[in-house]
C-alpha atoms as a PDB file:
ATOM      1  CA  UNK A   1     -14.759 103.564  26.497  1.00  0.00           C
ATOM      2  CA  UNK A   2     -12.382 100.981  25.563  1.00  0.00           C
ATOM      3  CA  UNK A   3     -11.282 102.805  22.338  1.00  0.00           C
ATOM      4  CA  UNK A   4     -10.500 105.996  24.213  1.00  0.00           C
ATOM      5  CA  UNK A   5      -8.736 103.695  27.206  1.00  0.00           C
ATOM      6  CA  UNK A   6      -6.678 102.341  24.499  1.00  0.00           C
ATOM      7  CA  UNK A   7      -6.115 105.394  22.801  1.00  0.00           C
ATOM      8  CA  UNK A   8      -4.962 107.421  26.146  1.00  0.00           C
ATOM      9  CA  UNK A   9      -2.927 104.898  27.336  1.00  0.00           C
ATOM     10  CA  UNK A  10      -1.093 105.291  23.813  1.00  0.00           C
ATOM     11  CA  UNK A  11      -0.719 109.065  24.257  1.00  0.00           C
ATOM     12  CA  UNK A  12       1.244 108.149  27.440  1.00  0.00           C
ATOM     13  CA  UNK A  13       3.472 105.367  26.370  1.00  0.00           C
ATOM     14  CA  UNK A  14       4.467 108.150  23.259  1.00  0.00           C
ATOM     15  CA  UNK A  15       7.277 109.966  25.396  1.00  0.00           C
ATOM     16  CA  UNK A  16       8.695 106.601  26.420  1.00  0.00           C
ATOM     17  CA  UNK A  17       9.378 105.007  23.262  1.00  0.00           C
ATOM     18  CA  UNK A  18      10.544 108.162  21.520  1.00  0.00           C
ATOM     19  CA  UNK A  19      12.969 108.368  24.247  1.00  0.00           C
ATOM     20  CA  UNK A  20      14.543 105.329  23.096  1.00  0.00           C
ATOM     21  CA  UNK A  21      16.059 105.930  20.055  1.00  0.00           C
ATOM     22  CA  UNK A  22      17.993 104.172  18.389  1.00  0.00           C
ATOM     23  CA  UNK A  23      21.725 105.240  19.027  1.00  0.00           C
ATOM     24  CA  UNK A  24      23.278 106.528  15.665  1.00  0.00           C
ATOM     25  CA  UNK A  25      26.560 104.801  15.134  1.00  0.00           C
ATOM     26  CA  UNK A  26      29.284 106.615  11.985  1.00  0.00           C
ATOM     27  CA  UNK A  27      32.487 106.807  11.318  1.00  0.00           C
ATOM     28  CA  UNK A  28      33.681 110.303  10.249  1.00  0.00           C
ATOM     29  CA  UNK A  29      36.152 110.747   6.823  1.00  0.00           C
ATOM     30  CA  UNK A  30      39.237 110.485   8.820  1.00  0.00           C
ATOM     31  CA  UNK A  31      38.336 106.963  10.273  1.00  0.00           C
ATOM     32  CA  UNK A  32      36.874 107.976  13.550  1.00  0.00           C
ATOM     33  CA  UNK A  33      33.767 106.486  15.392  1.00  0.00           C
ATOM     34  CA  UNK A  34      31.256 109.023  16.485  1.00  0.00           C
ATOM     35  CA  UNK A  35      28.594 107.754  18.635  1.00  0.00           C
ATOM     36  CA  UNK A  36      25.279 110.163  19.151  1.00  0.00           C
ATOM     37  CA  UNK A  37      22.190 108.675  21.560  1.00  0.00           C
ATOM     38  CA  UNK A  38      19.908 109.372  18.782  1.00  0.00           C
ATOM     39  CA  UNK A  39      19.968 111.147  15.904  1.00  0.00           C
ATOM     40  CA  UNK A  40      21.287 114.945  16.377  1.00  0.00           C
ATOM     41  CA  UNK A  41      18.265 117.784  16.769  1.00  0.00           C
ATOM     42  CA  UNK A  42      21.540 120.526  17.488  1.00  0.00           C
ATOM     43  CA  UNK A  43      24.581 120.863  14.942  1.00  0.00           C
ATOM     44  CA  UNK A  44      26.905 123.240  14.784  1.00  0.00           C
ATOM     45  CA  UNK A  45      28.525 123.241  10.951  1.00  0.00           C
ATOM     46  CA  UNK A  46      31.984 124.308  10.494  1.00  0.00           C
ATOM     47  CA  UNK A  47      32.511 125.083   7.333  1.00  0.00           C
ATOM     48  CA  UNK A  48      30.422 126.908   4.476  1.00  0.00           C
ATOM     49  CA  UNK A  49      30.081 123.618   2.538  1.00  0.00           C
ATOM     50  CA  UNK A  50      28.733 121.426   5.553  1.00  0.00           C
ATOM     51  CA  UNK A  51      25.654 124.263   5.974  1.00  0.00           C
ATOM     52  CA  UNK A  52      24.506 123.802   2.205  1.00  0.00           C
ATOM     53  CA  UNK A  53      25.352 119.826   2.645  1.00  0.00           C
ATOM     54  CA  UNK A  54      22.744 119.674   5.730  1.00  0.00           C
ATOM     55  CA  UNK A  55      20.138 121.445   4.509  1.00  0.00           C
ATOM     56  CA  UNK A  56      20.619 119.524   1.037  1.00  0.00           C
ATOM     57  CA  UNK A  57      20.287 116.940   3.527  1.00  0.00           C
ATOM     58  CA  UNK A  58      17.067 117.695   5.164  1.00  0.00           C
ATOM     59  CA  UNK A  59      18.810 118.865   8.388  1.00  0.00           C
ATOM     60  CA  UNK A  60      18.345 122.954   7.948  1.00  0.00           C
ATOM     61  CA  UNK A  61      16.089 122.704  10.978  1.00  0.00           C
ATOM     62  CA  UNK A  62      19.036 121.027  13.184  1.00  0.00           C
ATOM     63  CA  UNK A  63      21.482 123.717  12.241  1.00  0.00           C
ATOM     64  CA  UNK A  64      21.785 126.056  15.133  1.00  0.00           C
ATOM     65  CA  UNK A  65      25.107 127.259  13.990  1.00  0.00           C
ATOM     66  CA  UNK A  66      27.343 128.246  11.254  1.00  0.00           C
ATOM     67  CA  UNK A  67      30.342 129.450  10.001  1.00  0.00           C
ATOM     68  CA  UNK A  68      31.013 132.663   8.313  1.00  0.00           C
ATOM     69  CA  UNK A  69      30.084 132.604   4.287  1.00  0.00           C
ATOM     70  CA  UNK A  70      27.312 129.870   5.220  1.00  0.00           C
ATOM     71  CA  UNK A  71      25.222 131.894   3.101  1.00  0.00           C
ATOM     72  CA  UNK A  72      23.301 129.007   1.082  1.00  0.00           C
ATOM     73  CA  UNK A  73      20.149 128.852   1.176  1.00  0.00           C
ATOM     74  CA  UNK A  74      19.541 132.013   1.924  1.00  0.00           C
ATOM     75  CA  UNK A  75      18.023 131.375   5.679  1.00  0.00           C
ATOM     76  CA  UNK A  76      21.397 130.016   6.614  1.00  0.00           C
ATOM     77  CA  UNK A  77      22.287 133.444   6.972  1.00  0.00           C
ATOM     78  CA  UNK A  78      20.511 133.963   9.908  1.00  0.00           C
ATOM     79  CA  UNK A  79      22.366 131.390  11.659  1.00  0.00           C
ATOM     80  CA  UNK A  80      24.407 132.340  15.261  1.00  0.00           C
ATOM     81  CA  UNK A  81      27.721 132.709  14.014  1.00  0.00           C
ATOM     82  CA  UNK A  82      30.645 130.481  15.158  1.00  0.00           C
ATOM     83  CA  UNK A  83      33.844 132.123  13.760  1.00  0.00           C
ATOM     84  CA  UNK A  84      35.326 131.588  10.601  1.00  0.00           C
ATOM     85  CA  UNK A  85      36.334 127.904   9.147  1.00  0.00           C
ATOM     86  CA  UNK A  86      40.033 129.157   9.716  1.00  0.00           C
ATOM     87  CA  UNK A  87      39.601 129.939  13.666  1.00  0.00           C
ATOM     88  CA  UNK A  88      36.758 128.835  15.570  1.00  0.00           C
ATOM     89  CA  UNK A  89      35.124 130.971  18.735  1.00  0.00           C
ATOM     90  CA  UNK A  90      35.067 127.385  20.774  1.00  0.00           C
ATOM     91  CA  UNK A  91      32.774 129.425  23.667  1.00  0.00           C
ATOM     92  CA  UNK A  92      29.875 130.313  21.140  1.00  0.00           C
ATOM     93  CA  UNK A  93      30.101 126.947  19.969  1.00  0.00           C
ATOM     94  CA  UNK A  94      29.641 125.474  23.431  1.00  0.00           C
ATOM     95  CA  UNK A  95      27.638 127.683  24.237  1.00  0.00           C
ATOM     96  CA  UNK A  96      24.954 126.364  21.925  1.00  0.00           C
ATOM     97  CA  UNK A  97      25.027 123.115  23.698  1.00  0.00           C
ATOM     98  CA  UNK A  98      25.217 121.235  20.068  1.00  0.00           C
ATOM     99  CA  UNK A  99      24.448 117.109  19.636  1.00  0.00           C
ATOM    100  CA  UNK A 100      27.367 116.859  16.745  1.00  0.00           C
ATOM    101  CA  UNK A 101      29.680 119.377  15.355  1.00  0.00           C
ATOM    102  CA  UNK A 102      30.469 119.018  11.506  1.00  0.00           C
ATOM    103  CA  UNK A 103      34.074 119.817  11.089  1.00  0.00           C
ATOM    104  CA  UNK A 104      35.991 119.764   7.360  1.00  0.00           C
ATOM    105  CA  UNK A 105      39.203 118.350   7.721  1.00  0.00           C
ATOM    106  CA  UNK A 106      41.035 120.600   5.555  1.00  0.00           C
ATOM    107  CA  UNK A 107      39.879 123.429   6.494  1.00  0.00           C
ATOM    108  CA  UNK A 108      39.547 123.726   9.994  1.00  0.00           C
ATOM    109  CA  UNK A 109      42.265 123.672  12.788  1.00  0.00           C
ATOM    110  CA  UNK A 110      42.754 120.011  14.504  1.00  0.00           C
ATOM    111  CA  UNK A 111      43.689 121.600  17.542  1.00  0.00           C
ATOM    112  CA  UNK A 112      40.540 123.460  17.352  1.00  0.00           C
ATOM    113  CA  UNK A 113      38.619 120.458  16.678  1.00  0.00           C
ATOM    114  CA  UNK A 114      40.942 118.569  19.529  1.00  0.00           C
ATOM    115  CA  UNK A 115      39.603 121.409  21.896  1.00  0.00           C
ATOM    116  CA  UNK A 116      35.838 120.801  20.792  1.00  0.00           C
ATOM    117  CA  UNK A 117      36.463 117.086  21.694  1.00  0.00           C
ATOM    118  CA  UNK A 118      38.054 117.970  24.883  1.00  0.00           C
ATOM    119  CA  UNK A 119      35.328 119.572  26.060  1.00  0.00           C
ATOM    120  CA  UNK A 120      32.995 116.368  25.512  1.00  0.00           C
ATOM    121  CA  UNK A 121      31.445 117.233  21.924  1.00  0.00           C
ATOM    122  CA  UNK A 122      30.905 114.838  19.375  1.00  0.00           C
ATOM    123  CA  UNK A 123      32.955 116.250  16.727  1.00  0.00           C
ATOM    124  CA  UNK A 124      32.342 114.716  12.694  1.00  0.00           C
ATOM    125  CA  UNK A 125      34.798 115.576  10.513  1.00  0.00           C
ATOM    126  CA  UNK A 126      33.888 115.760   6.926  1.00  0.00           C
ATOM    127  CA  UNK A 127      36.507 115.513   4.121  1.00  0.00           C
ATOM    128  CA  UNK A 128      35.362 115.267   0.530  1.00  0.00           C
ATOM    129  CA  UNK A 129      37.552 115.564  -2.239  1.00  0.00           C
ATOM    130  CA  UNK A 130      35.840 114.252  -5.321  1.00  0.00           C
ATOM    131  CA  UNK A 131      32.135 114.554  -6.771  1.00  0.00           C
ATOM    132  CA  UNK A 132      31.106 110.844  -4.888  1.00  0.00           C
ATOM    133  CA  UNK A 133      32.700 112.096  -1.580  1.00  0.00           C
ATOM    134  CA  UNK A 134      29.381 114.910  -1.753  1.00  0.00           C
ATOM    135  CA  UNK A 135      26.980 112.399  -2.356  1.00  0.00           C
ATOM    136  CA  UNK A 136      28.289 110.045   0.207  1.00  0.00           C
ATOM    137  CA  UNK A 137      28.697 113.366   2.871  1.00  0.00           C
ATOM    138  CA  UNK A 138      24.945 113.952   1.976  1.00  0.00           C
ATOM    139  CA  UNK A 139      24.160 110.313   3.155  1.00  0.00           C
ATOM    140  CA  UNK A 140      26.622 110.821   6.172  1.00  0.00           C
ATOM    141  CA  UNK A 141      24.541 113.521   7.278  1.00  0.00           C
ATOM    142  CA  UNK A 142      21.341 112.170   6.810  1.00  0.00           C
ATOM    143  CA  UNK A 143      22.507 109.299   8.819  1.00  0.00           C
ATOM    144  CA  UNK A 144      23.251 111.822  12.185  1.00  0.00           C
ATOM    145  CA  UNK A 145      20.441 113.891  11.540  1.00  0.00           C
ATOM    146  CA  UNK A 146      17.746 110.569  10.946  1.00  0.00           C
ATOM    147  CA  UNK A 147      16.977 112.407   7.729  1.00  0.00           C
ATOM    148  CA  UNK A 148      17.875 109.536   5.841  1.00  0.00           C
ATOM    149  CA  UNK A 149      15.358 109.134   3.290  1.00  0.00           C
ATOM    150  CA  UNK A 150      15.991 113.055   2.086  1.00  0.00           C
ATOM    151  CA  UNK A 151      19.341 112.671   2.153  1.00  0.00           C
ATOM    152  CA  UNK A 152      19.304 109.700   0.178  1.00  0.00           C
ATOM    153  CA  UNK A 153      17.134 110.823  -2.774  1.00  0.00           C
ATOM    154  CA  UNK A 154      19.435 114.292  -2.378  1.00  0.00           C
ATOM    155  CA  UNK A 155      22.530 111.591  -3.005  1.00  0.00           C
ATOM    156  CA  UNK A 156      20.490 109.790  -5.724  1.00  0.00           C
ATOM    157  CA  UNK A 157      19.749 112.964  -7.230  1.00  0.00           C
ATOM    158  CA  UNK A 158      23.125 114.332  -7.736  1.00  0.00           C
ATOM    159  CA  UNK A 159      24.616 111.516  -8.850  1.00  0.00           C
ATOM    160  CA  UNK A 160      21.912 110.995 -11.745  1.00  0.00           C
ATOM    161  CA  UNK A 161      22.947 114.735 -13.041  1.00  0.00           C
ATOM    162  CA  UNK A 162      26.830 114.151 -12.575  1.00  0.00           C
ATOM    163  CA  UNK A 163      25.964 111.054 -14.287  1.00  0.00           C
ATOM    164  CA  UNK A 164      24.526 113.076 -17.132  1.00  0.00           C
ATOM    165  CA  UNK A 165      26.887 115.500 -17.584  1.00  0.00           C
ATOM    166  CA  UNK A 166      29.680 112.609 -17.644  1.00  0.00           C
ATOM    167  CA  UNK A 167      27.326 110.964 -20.446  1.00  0.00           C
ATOM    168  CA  UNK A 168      27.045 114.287 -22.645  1.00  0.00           C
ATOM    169  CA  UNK A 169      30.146 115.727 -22.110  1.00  0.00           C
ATOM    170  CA  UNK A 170      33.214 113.699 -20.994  1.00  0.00           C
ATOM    171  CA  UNK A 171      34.269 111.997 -24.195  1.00  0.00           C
ATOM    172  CA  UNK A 172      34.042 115.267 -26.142  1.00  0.00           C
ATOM    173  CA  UNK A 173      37.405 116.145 -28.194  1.00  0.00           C
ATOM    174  CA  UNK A 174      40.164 116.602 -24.781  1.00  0.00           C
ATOM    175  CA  UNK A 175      40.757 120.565 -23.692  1.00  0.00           C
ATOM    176  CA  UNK A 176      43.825 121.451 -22.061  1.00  0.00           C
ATOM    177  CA  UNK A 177      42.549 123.946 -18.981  1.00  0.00           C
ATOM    178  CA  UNK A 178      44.369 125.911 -16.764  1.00  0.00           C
ATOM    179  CA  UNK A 179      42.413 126.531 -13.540  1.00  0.00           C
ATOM    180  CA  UNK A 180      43.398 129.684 -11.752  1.00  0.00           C
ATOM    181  CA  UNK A 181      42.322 129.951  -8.500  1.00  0.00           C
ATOM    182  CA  UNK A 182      44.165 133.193  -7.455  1.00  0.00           C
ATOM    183  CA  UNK A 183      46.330 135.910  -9.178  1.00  0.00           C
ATOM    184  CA  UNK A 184      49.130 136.342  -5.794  1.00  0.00           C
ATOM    185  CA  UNK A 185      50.558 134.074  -5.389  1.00  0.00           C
ATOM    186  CA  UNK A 186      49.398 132.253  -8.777  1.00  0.00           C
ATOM    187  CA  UNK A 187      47.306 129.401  -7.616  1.00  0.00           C
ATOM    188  CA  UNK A 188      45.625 126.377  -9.441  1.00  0.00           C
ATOM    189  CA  UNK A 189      44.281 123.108  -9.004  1.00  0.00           C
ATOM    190  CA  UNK A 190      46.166 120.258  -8.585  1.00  0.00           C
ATOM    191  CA  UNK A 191      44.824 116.889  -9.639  1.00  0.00           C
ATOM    192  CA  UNK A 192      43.543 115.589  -6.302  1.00  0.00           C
ATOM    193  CA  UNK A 193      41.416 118.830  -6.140  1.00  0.00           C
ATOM    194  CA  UNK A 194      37.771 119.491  -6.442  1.00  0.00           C
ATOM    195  CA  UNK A 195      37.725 121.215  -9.318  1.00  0.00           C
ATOM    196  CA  UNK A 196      40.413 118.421 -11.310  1.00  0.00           C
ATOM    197  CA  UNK A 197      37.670 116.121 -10.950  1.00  0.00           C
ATOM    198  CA  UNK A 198      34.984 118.253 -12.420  1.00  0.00           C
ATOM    199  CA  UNK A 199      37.138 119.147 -15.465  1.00  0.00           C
ATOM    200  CA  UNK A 200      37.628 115.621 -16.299  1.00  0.00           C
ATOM    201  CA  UNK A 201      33.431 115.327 -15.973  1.00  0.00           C
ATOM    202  CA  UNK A 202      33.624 117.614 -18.587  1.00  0.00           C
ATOM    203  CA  UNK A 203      35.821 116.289 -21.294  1.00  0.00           C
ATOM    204  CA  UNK A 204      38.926 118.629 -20.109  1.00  0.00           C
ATOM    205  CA  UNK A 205      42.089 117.844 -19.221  1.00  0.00           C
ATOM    206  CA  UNK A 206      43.405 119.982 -16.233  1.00  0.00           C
ATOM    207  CA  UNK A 207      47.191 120.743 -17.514  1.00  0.00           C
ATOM    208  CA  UNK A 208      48.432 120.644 -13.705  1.00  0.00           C
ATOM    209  CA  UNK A 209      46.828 117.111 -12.867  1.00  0.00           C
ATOM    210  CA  UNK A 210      50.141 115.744 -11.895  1.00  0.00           C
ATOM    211  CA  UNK A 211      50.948 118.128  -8.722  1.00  0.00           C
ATOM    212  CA  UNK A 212      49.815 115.967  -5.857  1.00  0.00           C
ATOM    213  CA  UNK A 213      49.023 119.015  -3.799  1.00  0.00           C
ATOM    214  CA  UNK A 214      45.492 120.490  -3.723  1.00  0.00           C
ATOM    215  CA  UNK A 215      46.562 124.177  -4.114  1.00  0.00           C
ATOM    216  CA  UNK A 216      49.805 124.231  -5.307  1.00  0.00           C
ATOM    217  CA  UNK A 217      51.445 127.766  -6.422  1.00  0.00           C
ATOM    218  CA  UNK A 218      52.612 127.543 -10.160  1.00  0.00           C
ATOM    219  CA  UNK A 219      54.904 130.253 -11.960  1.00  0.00           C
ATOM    220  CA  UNK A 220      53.902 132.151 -15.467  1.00  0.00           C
ATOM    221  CA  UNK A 221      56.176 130.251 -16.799  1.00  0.00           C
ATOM    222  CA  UNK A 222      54.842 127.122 -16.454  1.00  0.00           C
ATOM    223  CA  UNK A 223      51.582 128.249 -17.863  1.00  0.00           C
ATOM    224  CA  UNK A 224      53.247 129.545 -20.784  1.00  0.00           C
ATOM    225  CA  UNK A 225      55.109 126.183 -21.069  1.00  0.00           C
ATOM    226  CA  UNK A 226      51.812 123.907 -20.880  1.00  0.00           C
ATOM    227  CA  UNK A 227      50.208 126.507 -23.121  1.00  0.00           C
ATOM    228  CA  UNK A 228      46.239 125.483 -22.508  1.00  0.00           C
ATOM    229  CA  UNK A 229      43.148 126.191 -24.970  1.00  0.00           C
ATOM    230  CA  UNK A 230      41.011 127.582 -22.208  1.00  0.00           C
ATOM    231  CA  UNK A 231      42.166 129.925 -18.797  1.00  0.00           C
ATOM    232  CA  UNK A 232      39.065 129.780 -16.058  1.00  0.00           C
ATOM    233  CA  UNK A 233      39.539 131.669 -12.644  1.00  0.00           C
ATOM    234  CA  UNK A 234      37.024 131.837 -10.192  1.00  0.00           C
ATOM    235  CA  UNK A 235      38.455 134.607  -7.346  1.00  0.00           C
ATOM    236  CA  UNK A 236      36.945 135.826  -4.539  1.00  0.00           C
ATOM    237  CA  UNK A 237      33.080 136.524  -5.578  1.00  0.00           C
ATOM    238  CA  UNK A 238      30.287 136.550  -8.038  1.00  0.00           C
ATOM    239  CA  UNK A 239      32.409 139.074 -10.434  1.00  0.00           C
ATOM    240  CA  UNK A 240      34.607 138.417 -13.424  1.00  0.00           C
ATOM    241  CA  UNK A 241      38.093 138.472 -11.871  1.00  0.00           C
ATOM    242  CA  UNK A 242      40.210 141.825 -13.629  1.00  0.00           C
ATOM    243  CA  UNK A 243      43.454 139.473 -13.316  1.00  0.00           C
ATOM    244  CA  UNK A 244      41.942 137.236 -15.081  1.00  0.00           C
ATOM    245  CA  UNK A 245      42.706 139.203 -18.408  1.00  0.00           C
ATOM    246  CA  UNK A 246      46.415 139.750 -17.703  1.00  0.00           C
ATOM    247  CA  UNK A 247      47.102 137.174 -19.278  1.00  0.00           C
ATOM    248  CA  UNK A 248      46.105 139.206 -22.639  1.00  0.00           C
ATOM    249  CA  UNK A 249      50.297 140.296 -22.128  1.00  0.00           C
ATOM    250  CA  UNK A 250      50.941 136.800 -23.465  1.00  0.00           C
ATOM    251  CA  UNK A 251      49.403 136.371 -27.120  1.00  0.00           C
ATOM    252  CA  UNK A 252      50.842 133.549 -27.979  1.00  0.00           C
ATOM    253  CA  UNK A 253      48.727 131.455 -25.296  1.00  0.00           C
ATOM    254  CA  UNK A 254      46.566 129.308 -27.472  1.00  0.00           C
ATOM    255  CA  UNK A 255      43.590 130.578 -24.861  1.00  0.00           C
ATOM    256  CA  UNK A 256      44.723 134.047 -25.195  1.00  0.00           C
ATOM    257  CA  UNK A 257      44.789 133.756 -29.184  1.00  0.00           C
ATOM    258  CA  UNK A 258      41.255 132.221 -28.973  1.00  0.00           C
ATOM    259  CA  UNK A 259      39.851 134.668 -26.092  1.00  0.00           C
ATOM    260  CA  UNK A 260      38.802 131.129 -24.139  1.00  0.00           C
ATOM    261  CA  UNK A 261      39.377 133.355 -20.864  1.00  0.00           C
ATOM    262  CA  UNK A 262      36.624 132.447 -18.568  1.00  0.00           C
ATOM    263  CA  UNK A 263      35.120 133.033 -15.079  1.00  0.00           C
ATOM    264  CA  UNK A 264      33.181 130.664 -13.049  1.00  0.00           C
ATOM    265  CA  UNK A 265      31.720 131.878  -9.480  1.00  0.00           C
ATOM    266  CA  UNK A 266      33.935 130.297  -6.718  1.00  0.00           C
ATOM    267  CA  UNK A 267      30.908 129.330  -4.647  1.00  0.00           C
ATOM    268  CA  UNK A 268      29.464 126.973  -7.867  1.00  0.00           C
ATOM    269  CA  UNK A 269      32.603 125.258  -8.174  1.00  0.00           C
ATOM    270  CA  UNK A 270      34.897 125.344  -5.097  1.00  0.00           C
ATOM    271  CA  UNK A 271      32.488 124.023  -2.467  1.00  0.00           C
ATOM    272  CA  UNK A 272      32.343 120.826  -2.035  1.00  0.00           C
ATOM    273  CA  UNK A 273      27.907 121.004  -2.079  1.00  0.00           C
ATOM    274  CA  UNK A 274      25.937 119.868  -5.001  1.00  0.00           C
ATOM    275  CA  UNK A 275      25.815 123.463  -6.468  1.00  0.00           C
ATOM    276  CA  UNK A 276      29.154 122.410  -7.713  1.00  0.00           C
ATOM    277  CA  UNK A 277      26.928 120.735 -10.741  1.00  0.00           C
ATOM    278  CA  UNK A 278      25.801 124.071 -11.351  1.00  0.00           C
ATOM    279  CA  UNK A 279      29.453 125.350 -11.433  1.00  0.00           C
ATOM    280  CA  UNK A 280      30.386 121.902 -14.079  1.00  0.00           C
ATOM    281  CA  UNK A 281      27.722 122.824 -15.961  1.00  0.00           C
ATOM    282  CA  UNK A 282      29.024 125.939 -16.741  1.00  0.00           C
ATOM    283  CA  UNK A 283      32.261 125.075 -17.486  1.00  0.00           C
ATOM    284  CA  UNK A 284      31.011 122.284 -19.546  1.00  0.00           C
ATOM    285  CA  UNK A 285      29.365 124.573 -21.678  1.00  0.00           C
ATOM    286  CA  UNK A 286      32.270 126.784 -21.949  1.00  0.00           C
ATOM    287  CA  UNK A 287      35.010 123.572 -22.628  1.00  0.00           C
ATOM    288  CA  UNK A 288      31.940 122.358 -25.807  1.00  0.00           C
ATOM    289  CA  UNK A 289      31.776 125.842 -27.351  1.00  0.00           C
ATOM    290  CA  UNK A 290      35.784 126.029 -27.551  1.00  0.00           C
ATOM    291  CA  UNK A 291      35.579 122.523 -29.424  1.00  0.00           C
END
């Protein structure tokens, strides 16, 4: 009798203490204090990158909204649909009454994220710009989702294969790379992008480092004046890019002369989600086989 007294009396006290959880206290990337009662059960993500980040995370089951493109894994596709990262439908997003929306600084629309806030959401905005700034987002969102311990080994985990790749890779014979991101307006990679970073993982040296902006529009001329050993482009999807071989009209390129013209799918290497190891891996291998 006094076992199942003991053990009732436990089943009733249950509700109570998980009512008092712990409050979860962050600061976002841009330096601003978010403050949730307890861990977040309802998150809206913002951005294609955040979705794969959460459930990398151990937080798929919190998402209850997404972003257009949020198509990794493949059940967040079935998410509600918030807009696109570039305008936001603020109704649906209210609408599904979320703990924490996961904004990405650049981008998504501060006004938009102003009117989020505005209308009493706790709004986390998430900012990464180099391979640690994923592992540390994975950690950030393990933290507001209390799937720490996940999120941890997920942060653990990546940085033991970027580790790796650095370790085989990195000091390999220097490449000289031009990254083309798009054919019109020509677009690259500047050095405080992404994608700078994970050429320098892999032993390459990205031959527009110096342009401080993260997209910056280059002309042919400048290509043809830093004359690279290796052309990648990524585009729009999965497929080889056609653009990507007009640069066959220039055969004095050192890449052209050497066919080192190369495609990388823009969702392994220009998301900011730890498939962007699968994305350096690739051009890893492509970088070593042109040494």
């Amino acid at each position: 009798m006094m076992h199942r007294l003991i053990s009732t009396l436990a089943l009733l006290l249950l509700p109570a203490f998980a009512s008092q959880a712990q409050p979860v206290r962050i600061s976002d990337d841009h330096g601003r204090d978010i403050v949730l009662p307890g861990p977040a059960q309802r998150i809206v993500s913002l951005a294609p990158h955040v979705t794969e980040l959460l459930f990398a995370a151990g937080a798929g089951r919190q998402v209850v909204g997404a972003v257009d493109y949020s198509d990794h894994p493949p059940t967040a596709g079935a998410l509600p649909r918030v807009g696109g990262y570039h305008r936001i439908d603020i109704e649906t997003v209210l609408s599904l009454r979320p703990d924490v929306v996961i904004g990405w600084g650049e981008g998504n629309r501060p006004a938009e994220l102003e009117q989020l806030r505005a209308a009493g959401l706790a709004v986390f905005v998430n900012d990464p710009h180099t391979l640690d700034d994923i592992a540390r987002s994975l950690e950030h969102f393990g933290t507001l989702a209390g799937t720490a311990d996940r999120a941890q080994a997920a942060a653990r985990a990546f940085r033991q294969r970027r580790d790796a790749l650095a370790a085989r890779y990195a000091r390999g014979t220097p490449v000289r790379v031009f990254y083309q991101l798009w054919n019109t307006p020509l677009m690259t990679a500047g050095g405080a992008h992404l994608i700078s970073s994970v050429i320098e993982l892999c032993g390459g040296r990205n031959v527009f480092a110096a342009l401080a902006a993260q997209t910056p529009s280059v002309g042919v001329e400048s290509v043809l004046a830093a004359d690279p050993q290796v052309i990648i482009a990524s585009g729009m999807d999965t497929a080889r890019p056609e653009w990507l071989d007009d640069w066959r009209r220039w055969p004095t390129l050192q890449a052209v002369r050497a066919g080192h013209l190369f495609h990388i799918p823009p969702e392994l290497i220009q998301r900011h989600s730890p498939r962007v190891l699968d994305g350096a891996q690739l051009l890893c291998e492509q970088l070593d086989g042109t040494r």
